[in-house]
PDB file of N, CA and C in Angstrom:
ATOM      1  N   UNK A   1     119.057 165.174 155.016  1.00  0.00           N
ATOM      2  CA  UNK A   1     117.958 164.192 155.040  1.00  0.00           C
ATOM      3  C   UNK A   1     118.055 163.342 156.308  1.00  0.00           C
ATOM      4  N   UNK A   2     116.630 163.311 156.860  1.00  0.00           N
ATOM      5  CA  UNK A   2     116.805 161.881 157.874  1.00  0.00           C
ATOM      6  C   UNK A   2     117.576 160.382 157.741  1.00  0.00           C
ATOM      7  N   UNK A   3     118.338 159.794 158.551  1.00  0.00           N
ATOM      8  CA  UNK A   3     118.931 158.850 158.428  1.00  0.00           C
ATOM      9  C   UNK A   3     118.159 157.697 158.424  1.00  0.00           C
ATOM     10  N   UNK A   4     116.727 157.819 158.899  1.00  0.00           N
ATOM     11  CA  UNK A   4     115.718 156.547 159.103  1.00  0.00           C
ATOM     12  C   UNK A   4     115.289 156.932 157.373  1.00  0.00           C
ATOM     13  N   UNK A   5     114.739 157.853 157.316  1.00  0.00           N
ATOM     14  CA  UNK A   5     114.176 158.535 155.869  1.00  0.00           C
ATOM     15  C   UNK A   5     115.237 158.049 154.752  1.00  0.00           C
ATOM     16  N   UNK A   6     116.341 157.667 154.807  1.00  0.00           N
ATOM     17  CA  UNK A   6     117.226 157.858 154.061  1.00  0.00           C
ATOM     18  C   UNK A   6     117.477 156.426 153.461  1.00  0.00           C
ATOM     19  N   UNK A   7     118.017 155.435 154.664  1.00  0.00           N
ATOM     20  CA  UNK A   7     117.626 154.292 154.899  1.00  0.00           C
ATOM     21  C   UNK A   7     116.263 153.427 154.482  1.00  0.00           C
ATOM     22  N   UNK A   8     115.126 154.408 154.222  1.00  0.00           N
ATOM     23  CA  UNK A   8     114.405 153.273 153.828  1.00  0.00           C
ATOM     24  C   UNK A   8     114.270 154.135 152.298  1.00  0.00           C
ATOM     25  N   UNK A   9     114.444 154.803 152.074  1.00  0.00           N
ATOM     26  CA  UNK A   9     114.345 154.967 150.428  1.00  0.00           C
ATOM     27  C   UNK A   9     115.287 154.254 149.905  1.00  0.00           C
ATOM     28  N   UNK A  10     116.502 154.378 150.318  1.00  0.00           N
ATOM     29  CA  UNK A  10     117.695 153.170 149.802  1.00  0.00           C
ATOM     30  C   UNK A  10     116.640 152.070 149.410  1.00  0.00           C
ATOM     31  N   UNK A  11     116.169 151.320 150.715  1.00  0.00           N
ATOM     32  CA  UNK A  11     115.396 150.185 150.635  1.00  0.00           C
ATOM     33  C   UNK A  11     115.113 149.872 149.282  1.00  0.00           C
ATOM     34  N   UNK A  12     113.608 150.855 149.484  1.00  0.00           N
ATOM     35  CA  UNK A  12     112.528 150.837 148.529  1.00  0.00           C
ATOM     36  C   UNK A  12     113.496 150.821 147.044  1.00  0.00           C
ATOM     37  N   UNK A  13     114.433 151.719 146.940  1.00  0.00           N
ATOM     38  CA  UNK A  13     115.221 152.046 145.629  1.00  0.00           C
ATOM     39  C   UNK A  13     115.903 150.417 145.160  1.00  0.00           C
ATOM     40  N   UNK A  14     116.473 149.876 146.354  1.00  0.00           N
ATOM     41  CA  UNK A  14     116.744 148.843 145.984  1.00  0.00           C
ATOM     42  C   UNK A  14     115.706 147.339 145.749  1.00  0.00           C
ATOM     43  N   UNK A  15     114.737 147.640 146.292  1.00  0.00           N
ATOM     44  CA  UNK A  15     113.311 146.679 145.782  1.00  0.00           C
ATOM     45  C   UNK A  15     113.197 147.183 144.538  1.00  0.00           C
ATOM     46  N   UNK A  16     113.049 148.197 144.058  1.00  0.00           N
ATOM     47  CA  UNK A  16     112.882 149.125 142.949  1.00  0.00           C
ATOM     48  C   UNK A  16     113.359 148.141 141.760  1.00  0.00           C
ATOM     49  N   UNK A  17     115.013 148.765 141.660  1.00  0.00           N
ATOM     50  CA  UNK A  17     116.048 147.724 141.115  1.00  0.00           C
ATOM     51  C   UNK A  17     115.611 146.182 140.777  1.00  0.00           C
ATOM     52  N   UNK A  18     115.559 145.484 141.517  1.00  0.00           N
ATOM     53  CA  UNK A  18     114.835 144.352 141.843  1.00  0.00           C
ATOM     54  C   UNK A  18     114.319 143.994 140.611  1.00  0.00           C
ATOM     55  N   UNK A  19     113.258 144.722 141.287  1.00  0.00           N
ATOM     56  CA  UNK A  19     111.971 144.296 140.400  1.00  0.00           C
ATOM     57  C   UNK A  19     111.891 144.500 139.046  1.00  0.00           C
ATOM     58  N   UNK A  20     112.669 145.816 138.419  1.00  0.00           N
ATOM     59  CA  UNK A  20     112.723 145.786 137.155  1.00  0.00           C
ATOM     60  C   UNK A  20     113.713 144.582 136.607  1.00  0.00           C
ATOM     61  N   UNK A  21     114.606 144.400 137.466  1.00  0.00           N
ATOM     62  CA  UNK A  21     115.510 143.309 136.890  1.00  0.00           C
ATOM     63  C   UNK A  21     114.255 141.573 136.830  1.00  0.00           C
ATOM     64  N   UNK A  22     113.025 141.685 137.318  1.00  0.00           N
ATOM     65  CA  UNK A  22     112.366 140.651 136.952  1.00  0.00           C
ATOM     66  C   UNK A  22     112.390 139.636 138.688  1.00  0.00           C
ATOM     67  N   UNK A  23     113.493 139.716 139.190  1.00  0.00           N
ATOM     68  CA  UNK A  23     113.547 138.826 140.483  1.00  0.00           C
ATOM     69  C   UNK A  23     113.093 139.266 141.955  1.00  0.00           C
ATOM     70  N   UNK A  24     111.837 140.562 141.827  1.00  0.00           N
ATOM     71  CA  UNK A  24     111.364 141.203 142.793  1.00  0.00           C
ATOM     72  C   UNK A  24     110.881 139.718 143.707  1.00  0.00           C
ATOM     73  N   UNK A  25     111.256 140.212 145.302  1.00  0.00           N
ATOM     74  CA  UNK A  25     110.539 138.873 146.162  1.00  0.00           C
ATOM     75  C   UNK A  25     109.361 140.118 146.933  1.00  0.00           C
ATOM     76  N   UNK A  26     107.872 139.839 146.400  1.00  0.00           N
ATOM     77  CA  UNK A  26     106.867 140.737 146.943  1.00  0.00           C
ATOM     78  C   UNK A  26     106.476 140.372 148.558  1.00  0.00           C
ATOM     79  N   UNK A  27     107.257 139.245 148.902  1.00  0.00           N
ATOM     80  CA  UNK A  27     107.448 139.472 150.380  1.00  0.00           C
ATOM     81  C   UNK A  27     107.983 140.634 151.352  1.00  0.00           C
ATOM     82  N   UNK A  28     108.853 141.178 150.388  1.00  0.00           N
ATOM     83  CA  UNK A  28     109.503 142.387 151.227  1.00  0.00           C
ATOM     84  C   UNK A  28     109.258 143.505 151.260  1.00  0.00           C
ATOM     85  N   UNK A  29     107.981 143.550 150.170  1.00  0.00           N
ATOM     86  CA  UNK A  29     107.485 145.030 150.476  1.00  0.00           C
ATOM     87  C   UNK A  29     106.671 144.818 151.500  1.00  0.00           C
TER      88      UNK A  29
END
């Protein structure tokens, strides 16, 4: 897998996380 590609799914996965936990900040998407 791409390392840029890879890096931002982490991201997103970890906004993901986040948000189900209730403390999503919708600034960062």
């Amino acid at each position: 897998m791409d390392p840029q590609v890879r890096k931002l799914f982490e991201r997103y996965e970890r906004l993901f996380r986040k948000s189900l936990a209730g403390d999503a900040d919708m600034d960062e998407v």
